[in-house]
Structures are given as C-alpha cells and as structure tokens.
C-alpha atoms as a PDB file:
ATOM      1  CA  UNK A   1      36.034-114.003 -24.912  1.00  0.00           C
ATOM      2  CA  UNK A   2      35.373-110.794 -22.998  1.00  0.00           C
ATOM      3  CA  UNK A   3      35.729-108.037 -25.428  1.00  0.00           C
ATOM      4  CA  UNK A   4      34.875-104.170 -24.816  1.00  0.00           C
ATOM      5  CA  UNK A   5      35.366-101.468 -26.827  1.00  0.00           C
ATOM      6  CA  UNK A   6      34.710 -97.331 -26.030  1.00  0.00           C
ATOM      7  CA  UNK A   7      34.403 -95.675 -28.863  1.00  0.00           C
ATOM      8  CA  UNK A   8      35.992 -91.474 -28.587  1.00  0.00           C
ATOM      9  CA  UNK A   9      32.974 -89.568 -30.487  1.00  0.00           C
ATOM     10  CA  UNK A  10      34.528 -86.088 -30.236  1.00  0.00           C
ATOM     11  CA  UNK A  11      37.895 -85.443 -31.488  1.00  0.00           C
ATOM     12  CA  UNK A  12      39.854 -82.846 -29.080  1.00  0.00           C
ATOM     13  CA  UNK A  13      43.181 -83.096 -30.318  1.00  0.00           C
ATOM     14  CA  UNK A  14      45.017 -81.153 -33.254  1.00  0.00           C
ATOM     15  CA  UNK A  15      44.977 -82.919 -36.583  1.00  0.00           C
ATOM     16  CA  UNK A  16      48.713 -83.212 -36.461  1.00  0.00           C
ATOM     17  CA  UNK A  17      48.864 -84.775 -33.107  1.00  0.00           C
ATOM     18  CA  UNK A  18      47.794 -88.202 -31.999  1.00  0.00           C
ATOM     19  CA  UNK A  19      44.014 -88.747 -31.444  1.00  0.00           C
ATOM     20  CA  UNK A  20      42.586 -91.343 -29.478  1.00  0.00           C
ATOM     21  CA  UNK A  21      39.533 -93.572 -31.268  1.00  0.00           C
ATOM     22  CA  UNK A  22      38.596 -95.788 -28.838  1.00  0.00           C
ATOM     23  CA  UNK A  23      40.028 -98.037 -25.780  1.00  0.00           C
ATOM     24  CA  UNK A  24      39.128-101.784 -25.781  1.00  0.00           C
ATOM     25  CA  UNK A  25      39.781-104.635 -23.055  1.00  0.00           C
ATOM     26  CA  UNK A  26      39.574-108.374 -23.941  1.00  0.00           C
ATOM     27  CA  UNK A  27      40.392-111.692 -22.132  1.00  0.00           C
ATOM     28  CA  UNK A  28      40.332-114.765 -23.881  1.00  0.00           C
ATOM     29  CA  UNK A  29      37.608-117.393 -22.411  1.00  0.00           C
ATOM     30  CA  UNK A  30      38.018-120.090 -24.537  1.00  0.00           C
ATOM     31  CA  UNK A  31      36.133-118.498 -27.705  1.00  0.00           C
ATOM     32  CA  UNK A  32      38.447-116.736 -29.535  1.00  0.00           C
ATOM     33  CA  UNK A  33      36.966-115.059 -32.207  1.00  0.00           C
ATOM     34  CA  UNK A  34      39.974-112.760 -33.787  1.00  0.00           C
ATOM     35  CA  UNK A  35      40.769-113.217 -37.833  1.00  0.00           C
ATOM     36  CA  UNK A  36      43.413-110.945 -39.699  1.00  0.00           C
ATOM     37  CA  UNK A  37      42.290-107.570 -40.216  1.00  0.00           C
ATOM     38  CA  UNK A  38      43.774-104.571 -40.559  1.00  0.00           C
ATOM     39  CA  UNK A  39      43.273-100.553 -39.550  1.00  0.00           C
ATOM     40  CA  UNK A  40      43.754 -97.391 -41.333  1.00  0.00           C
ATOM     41  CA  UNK A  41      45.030 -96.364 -37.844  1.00  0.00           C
ATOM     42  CA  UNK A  42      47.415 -97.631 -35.594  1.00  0.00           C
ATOM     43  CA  UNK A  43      46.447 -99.646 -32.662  1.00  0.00           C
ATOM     44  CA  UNK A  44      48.517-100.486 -29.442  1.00  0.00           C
ATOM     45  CA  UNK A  45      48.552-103.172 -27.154  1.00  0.00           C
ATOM     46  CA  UNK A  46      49.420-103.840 -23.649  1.00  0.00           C
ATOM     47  CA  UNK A  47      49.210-107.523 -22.299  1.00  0.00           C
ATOM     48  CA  UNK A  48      48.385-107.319 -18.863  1.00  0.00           C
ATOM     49  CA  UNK A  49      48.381-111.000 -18.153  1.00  0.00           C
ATOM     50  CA  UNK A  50      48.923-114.528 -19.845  1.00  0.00           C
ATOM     51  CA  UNK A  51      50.527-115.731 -23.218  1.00  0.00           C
ATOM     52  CA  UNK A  52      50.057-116.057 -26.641  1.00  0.00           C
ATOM     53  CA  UNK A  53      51.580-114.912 -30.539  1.00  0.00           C
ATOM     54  CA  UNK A  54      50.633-112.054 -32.788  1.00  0.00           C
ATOM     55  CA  UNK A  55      50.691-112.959 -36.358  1.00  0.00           C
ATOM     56  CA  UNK A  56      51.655-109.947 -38.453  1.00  0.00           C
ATOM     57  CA  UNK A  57      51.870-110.565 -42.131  1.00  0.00           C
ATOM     58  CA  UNK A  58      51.629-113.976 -41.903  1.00  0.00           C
ATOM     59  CA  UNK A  59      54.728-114.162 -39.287  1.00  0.00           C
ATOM     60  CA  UNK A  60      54.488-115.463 -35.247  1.00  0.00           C
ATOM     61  CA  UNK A  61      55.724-113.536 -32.336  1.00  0.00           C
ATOM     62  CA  UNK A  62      55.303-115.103 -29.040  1.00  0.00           C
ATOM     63  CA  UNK A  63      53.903-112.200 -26.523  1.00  0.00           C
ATOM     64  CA  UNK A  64      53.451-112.330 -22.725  1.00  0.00           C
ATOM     65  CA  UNK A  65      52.364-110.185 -19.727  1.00  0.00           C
ATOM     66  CA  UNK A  66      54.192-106.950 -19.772  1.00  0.00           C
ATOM     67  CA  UNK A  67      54.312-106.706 -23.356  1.00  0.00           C
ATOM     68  CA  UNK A  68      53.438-103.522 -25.362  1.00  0.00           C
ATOM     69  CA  UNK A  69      52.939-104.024 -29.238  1.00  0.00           C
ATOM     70  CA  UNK A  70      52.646-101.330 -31.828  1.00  0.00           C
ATOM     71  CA  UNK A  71      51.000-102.237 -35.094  1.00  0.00           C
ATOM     72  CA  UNK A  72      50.940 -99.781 -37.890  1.00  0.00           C
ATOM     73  CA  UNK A  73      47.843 -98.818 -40.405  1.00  0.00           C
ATOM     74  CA  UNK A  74      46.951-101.030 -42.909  1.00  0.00           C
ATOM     75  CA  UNK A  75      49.168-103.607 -41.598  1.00  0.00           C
ATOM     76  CA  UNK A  76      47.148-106.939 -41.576  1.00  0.00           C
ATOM     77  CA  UNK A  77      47.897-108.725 -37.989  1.00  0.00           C
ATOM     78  CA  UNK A  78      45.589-110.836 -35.068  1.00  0.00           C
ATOM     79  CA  UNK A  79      46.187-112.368 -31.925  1.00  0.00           C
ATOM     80  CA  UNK A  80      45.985-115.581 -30.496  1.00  0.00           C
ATOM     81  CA  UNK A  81      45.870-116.939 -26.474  1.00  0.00           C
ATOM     82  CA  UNK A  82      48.028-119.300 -24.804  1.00  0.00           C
ATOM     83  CA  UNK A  83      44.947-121.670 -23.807  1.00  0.00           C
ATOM     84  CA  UNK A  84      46.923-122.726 -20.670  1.00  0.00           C
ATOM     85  CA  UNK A  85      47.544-119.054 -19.546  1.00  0.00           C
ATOM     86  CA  UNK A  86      44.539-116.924 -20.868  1.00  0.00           C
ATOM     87  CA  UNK A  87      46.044-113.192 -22.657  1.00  0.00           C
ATOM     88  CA  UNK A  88      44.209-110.061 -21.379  1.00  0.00           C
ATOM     89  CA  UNK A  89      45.280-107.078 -22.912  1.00  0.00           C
ATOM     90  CA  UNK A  90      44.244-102.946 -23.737  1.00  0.00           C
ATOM     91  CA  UNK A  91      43.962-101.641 -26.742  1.00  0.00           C
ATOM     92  CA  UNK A  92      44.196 -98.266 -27.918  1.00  0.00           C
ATOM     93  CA  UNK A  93      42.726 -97.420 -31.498  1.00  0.00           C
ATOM     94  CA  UNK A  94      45.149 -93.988 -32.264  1.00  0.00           C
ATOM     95  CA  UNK A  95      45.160 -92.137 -35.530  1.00  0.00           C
ATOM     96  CA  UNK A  96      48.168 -89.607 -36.732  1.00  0.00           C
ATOM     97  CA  UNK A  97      50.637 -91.353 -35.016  1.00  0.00           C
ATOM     98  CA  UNK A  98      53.496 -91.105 -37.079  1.00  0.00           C
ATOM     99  CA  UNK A  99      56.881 -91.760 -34.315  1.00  0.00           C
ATOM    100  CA  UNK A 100      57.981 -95.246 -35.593  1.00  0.00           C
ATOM    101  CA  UNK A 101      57.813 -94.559 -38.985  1.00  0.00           C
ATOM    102  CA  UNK A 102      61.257 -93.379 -39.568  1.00  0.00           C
ATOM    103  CA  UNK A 103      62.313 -96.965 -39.032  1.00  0.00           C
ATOM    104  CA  UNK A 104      60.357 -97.906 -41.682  1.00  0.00           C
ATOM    105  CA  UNK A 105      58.894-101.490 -39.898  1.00  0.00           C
ATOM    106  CA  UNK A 106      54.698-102.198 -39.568  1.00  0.00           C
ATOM    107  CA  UNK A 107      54.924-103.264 -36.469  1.00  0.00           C
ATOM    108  CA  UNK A 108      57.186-102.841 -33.103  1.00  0.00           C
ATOM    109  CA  UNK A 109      56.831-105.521 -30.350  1.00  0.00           C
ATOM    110  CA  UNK A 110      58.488-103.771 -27.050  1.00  0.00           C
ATOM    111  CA  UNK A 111      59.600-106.203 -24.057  1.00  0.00           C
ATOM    112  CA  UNK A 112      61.247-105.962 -20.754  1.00  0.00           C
ATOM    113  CA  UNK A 113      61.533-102.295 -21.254  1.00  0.00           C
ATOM    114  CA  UNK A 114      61.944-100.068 -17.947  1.00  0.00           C
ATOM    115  CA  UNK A 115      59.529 -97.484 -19.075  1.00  0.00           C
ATOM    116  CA  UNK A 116      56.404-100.548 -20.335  1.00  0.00           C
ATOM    117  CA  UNK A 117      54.737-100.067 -17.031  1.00  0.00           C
ATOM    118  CA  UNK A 118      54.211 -96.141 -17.214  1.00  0.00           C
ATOM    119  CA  UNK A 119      52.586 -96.896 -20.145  1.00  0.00           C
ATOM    120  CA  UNK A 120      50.062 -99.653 -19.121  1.00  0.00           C
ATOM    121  CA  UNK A 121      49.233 -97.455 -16.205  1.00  0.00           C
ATOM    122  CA  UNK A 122      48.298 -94.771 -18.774  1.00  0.00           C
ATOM    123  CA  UNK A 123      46.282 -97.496 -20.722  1.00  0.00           C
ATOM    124  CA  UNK A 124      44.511 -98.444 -17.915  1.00  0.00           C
ATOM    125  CA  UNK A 125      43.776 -94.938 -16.668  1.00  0.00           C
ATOM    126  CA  UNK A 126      42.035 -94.497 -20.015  1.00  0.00           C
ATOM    127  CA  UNK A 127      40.091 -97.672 -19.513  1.00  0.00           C
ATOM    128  CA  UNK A 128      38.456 -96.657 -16.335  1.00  0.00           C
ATOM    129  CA  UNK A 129      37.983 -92.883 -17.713  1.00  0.00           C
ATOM    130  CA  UNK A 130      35.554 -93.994 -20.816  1.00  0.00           C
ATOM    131  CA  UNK A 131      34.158 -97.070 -18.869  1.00  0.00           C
ATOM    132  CA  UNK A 132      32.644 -93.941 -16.118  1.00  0.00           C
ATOM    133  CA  UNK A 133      31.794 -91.544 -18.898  1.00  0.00           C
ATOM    134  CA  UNK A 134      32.548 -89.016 -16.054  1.00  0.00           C
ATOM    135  CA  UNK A 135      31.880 -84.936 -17.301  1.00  0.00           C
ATOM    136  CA  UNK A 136      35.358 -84.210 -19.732  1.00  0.00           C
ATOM    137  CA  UNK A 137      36.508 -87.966 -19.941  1.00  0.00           C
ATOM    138  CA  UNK A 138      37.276 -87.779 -23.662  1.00  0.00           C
ATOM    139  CA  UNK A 139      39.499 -84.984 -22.920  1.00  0.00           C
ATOM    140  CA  UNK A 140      40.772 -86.681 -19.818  1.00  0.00           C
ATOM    141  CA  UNK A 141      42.016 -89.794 -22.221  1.00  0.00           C
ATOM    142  CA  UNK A 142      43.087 -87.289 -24.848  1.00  0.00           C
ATOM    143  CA  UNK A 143      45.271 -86.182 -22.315  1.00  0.00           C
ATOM    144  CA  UNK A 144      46.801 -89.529 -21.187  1.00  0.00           C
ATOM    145  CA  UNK A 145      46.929 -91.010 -24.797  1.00  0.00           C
ATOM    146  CA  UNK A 146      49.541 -87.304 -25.482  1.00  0.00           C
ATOM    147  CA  UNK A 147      51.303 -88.490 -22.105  1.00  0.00           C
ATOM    148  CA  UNK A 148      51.800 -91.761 -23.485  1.00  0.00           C
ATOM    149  CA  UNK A 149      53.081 -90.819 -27.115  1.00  0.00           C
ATOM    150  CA  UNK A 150      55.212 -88.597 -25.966  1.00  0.00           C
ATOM    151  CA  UNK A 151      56.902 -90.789 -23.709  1.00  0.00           C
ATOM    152  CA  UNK A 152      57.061 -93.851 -26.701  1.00  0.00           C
ATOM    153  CA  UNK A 153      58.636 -90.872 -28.446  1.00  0.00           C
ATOM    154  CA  UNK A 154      61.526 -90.253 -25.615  1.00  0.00           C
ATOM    155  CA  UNK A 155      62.803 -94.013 -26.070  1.00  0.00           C
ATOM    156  CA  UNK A 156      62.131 -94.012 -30.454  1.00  0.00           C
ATOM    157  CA  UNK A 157      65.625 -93.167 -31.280  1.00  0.00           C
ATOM    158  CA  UNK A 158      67.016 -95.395 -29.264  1.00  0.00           C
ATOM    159  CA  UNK A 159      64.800 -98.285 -29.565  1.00  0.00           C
ATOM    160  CA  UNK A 160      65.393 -98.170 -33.327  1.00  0.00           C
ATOM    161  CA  UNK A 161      68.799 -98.040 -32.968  1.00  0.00           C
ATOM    162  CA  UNK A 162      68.659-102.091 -31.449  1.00  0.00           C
ATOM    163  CA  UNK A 163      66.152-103.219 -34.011  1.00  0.00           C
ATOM    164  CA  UNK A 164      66.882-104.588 -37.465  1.00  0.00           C
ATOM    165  CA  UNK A 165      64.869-102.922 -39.598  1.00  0.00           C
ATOM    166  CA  UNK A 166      63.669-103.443 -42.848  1.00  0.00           C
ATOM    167  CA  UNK A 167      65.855-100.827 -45.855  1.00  0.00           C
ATOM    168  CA  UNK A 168      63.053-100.530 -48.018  1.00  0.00           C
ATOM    169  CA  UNK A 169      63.878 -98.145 -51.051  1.00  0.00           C
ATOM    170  CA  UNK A 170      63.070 -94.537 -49.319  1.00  0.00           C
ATOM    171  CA  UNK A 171      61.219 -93.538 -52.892  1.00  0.00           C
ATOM    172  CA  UNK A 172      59.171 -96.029 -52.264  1.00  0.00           C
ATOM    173  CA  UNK A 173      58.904 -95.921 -48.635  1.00  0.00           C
ATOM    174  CA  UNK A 174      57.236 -91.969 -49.136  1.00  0.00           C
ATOM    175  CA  UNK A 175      55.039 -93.540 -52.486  1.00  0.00           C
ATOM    176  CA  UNK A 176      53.842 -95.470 -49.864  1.00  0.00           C
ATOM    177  CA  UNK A 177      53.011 -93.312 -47.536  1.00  0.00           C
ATOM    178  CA  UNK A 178      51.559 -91.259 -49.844  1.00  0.00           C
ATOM    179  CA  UNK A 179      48.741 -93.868 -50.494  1.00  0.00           C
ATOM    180  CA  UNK A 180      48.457 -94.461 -46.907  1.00  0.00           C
ATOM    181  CA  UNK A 181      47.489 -91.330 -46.331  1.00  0.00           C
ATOM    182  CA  UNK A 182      44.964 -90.229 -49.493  1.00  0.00           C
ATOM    183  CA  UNK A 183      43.742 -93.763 -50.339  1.00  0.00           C
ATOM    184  CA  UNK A 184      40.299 -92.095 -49.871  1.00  0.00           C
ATOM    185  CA  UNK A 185      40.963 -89.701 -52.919  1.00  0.00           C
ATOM    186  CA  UNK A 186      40.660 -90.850 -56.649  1.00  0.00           C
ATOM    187  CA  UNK A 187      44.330 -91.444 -56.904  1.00  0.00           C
ATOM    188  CA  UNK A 188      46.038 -92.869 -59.660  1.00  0.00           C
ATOM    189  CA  UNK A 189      49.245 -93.767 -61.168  1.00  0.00           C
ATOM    190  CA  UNK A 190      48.829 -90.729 -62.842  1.00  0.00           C
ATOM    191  CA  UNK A 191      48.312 -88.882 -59.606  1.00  0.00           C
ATOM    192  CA  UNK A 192      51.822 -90.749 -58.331  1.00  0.00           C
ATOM    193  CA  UNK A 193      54.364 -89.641 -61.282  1.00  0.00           C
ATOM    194  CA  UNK A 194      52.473 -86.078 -60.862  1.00  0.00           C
ATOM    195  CA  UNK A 195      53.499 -85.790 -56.991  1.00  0.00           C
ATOM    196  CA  UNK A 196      56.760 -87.125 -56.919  1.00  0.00           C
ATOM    197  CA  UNK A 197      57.961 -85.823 -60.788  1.00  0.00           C
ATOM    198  CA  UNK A 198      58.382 -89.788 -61.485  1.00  0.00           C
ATOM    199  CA  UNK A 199      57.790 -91.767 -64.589  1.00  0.00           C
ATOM    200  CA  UNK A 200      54.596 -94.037 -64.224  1.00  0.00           C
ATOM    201  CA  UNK A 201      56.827 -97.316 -65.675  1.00  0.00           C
ATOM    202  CA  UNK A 202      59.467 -96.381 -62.901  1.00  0.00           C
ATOM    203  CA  UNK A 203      57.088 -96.026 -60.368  1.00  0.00           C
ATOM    204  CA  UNK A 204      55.400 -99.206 -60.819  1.00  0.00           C
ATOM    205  CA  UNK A 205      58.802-101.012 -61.581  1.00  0.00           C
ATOM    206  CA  UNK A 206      60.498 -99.690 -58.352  1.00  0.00           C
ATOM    207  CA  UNK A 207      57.369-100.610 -56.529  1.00  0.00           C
ATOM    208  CA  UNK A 208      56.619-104.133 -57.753  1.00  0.00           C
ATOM    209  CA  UNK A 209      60.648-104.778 -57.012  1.00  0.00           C
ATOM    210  CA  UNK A 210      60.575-103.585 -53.563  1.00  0.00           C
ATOM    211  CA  UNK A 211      57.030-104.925 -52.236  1.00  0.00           C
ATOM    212  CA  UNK A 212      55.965-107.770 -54.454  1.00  0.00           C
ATOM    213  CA  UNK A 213      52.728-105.711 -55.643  1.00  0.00           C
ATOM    214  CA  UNK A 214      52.539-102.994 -57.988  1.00  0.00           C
ATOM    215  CA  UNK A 215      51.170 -99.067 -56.232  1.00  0.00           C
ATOM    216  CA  UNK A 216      48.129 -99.745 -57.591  1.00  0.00           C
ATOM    217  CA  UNK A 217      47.551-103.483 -56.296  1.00  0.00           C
ATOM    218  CA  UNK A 218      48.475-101.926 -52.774  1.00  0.00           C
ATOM    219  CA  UNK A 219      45.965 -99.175 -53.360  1.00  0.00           C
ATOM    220  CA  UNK A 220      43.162-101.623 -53.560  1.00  0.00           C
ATOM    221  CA  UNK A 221      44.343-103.584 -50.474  1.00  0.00           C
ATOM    222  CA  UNK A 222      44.805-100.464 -48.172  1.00  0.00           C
ATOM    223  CA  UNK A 223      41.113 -99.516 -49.591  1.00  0.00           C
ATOM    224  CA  UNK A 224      39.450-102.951 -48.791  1.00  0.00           C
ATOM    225  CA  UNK A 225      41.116-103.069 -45.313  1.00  0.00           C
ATOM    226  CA  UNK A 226      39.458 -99.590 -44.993  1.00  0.00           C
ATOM    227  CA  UNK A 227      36.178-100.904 -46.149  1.00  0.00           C
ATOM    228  CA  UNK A 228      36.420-103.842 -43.992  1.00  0.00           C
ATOM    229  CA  UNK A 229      36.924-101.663 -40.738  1.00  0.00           C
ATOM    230  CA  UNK A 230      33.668 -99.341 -41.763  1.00  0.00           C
ATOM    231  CA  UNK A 231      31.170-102.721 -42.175  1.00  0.00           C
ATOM    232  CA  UNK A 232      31.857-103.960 -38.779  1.00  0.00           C
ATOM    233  CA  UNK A 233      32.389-100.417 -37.082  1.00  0.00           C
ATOM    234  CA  UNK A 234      28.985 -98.516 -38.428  1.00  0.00           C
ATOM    235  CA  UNK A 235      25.923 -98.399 -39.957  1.00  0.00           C
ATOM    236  CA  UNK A 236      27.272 -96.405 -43.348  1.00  0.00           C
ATOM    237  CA  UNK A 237      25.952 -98.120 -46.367  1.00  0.00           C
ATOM    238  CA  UNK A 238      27.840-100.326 -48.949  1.00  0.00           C
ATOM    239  CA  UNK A 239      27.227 -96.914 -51.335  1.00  0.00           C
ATOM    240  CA  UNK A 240      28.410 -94.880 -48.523  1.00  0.00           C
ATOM    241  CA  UNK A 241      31.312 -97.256 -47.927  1.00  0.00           C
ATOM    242  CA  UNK A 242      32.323 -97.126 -51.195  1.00  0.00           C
ATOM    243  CA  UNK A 243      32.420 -93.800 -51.873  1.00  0.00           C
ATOM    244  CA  UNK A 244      33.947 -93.237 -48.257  1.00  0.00           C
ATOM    245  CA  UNK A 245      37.404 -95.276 -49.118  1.00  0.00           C
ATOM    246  CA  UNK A 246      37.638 -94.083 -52.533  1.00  0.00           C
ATOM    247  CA  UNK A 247      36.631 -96.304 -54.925  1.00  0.00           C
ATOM    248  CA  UNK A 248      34.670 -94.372 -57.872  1.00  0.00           C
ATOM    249  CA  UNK A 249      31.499 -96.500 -58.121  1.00  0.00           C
ATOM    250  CA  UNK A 250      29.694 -99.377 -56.047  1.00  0.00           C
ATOM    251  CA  UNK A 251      29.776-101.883 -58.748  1.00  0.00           C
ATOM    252  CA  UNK A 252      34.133-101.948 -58.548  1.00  0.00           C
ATOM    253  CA  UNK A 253      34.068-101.664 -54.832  1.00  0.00           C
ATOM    254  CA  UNK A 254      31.700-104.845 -54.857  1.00  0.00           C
ATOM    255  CA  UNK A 255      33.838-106.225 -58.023  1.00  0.00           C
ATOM    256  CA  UNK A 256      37.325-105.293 -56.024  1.00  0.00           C
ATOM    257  CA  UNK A 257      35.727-106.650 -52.604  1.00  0.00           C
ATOM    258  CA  UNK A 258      34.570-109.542 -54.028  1.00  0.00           C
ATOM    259  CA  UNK A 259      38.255-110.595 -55.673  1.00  0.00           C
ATOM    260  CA  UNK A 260      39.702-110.075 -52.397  1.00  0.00           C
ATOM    261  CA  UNK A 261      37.794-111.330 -49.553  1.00  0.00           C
ATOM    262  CA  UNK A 262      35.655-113.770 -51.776  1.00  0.00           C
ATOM    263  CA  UNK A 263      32.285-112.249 -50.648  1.00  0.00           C
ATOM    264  CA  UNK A 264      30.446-109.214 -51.110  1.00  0.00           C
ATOM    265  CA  UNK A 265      30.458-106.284 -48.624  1.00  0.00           C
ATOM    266  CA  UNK A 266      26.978-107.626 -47.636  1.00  0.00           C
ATOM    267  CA  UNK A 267      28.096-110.906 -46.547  1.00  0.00           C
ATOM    268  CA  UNK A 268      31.265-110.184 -44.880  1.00  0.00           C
ATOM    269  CA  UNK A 269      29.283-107.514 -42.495  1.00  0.00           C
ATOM    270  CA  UNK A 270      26.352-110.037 -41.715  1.00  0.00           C
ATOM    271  CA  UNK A 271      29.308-113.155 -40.901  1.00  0.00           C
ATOM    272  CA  UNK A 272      31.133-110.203 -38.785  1.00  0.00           C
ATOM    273  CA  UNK A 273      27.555-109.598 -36.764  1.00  0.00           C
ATOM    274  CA  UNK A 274      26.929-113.021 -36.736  1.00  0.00           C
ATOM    275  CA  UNK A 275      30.148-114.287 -35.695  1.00  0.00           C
ATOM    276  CA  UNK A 276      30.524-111.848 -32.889  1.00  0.00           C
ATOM    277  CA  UNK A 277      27.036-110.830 -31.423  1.00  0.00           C
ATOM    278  CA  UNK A 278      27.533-112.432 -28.226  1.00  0.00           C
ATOM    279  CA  UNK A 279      31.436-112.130 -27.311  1.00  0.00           C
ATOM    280  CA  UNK A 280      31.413-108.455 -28.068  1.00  0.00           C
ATOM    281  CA  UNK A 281      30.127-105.556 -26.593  1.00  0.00           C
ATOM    282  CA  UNK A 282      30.099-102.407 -28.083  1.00  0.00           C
ATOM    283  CA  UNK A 283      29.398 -99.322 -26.095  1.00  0.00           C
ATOM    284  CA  UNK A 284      29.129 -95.756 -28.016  1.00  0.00           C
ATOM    285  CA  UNK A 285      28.560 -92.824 -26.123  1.00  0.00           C
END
C-alpha cells in the first residue's frame, strides 16, 4: 500500500472555521494495512479510482471511483480495496467542521452527485500544494479546504433532506456533543446535570436508552480513540498522553486502555510502528 500523509503544522484559520490537519494519498498494493480507528476530527475522502467498502460501526458500504465520504469524530470506521480493482483515494484530516451535524448521522457517503468533481479537484489541488512545500502552501490549502466546505455546505440542506437519518433524542444528541467537544477536561456526570440543569439518574437513563452505553462509558471511548490517534501521530509520552485526553492519572489511562484495546498504550504504539514502518510514509514539515 502506498500511503502519504502531509501533516498542516501552522494553523491559519479562525477557531470557528474549518482547519485543515493534514492531506493523505493511498493506493492499495496488495498490503492493506487499515484496522478500525477513529479521529477526534473529521476526515474526508475522495476515491479517485477502483472499488471497495467502508465499514463504519461495524456496517459495509460498497464505495467506488467518484465517491466522496464524510466520517465524523470519534466515529470508529476503515476501508477496505476491491483486490480486482485497486481503491486510491485523498484524504483530508479537518477539525471544526460542524455542517452535517444537524442531521444528526456519523457518517455521509455522497455518490453520483453533480458537484463531487469540484470537490476532488480541490482535494487534489491540496495534494500537490503540501507535496511542493512551495512559500504560503499551508495557507494556499487553507484556502481550498474553505472553498470546499463551503461548497459541501451549499448542497447540506438538501442532501439531508433525501437521507434517512437517524432521530436520536435531541437532549441527548447536544449531551453528546458536549463530550465530543471537552472530553479533554475532567468532566463528569456531575459536570453533565450542571450544564444542561439535568438530573444525573435522567441523564444516564436517557443516555443508556438512546445509545446502548451510559455518558460516562462513551466518555472513556471518545478518550481512548483520542489516545489512540496521539501514539501513532507523535512522540508525546504515555504521561503526556494521558493527561492530554483527560484522564486524571496514568495508572486509569493505562487501567481504561488496557480494558479496551487489551494492551497497554506501550504496546499498541510499538504494533502501530511495527505494523506500518514500511507502507507508510510520513512527511512533517
């Protein structure tokens, strides 16, 4: 597998508007080495050739060339290649992009759309800018990722209007959200009924009915994920690590890490290294 990612060192945008992380290109080559993950960001995808599925919590969608795929933070997804017609794709690592949430889904899988090519263009625009390094090319792709957004943001409304979407309870839709978006703080259930002037039994009842997990149980997952993006991604220590996504000591972030991925932090980041030292090149400016 071919596999290149840029990462975007220096953040140009405003804090409310969609910033580019880094731009990636892979092909499949008969070595695929991709394993559900998740981001605390949202990534997008444009297949620019061949076949294959995304599996996004644990369900198949077939994707082909021309296909643009949105997948949400902390939404736990990977891809797999048609071996008979090899996928090549972009992807975009974006943070603060917030469009699609109104209709409530993880993930939106856009096909045969008129306006899919304007897109890839931009994609691949951005490709060429960080693979040059060219004086101003992080503002250059800061540019074209805005360009892009806004024109995802054009077609949202009506888009969502010929999807069936998911009616998740909106309470718990915005508890959500809420976690999403300080999972790095010392939150609590106590922190919860605080914020939204909600019992802590209610919250954890409504929550558990509508997701299958109580706010809590999510909190840990949406932390790991975050911790499992930072081992493979940079050099920060498991101390740093832990103290970076949250979690108030190193002993329960090795404890918590432990239950869930059924290593420690240590041993997932040496399997990721050794798994994918010679498919992947990483290039940080």
């Amino acid at each position: 597998m071919s596999f290149t990612r840029y990462q975007i060192e220096s953040k140009l945008s405003d804090q409310k508007l969609p910033n580019l992380i880094y731009v990636s290109y892979s092909k499949y080559e008969n070595d695929w080495p991709s394993f559900p993950h998740a981001h605390p960001f949202t990534e997008f995808y444009y297949i620019m050739s061949g076949k294959g599925e995304f599996m996004i919590d644990n369900e198949l969608y077939d994707v082909e060339k021309g296909n643009f795929a949105i997948i949400n933070p902390n939404t736990v997804h990977t891809e797999r290649s048609s071996p008979d017609q090899p996928m090549e794709y972009f992807i975009l690592g974006v943070e603060n992009f917030n469009y699609l949430y109104q209709g409530e889904r993880e993930y939106l899988i856009l096909k045969n759309q008129a306006f899919l090519p304007e897109l890839a263009a931009y994609m691949s625009l951005m490709y060429k800018e960080v693979s040059r390094m060219a004086d101003q090319y992080q503002r250059i792709c800061q540019n074209l990722l805005e360009n892009l957004t806004i024109s995802l943001s054009r077609q949202a409304e009506f888009l969502l209007s010929k999807l069936e979407t998911i009616s998740y309870d909106r309470e718990c839709m915005q508890i959500r959200r809420y976690i999403d978006n300080n999972y790095t703080t010392g939150i609590n259930l106590e922190t919860l009924s605080h914020h939204f002037n909600l019992s802590k039994s209610y919250i954890v009842r409504l929550f558990s009915q509508t997701f299958g997990f109580s706010p809590i149980s999510y909190l840990n997952r949406v932390r790991i994920q975050a911790s499992r993006e930072l081992l493979v991604t940079t050099d920060h220590s498991i101390t740093e690590i832990a103290a970076l996504t949250g979690f108030s000591s190193q002993s329960y972030f090795a404890q918590s890490f432990q239950k869930h991925c059924h290593m420690s932090p240590s041993s997932y980041r040496e399997a990721y290294v050794s798994k994918n030292q010679s498919p992947h090149i990483v290039i940080c400016p």
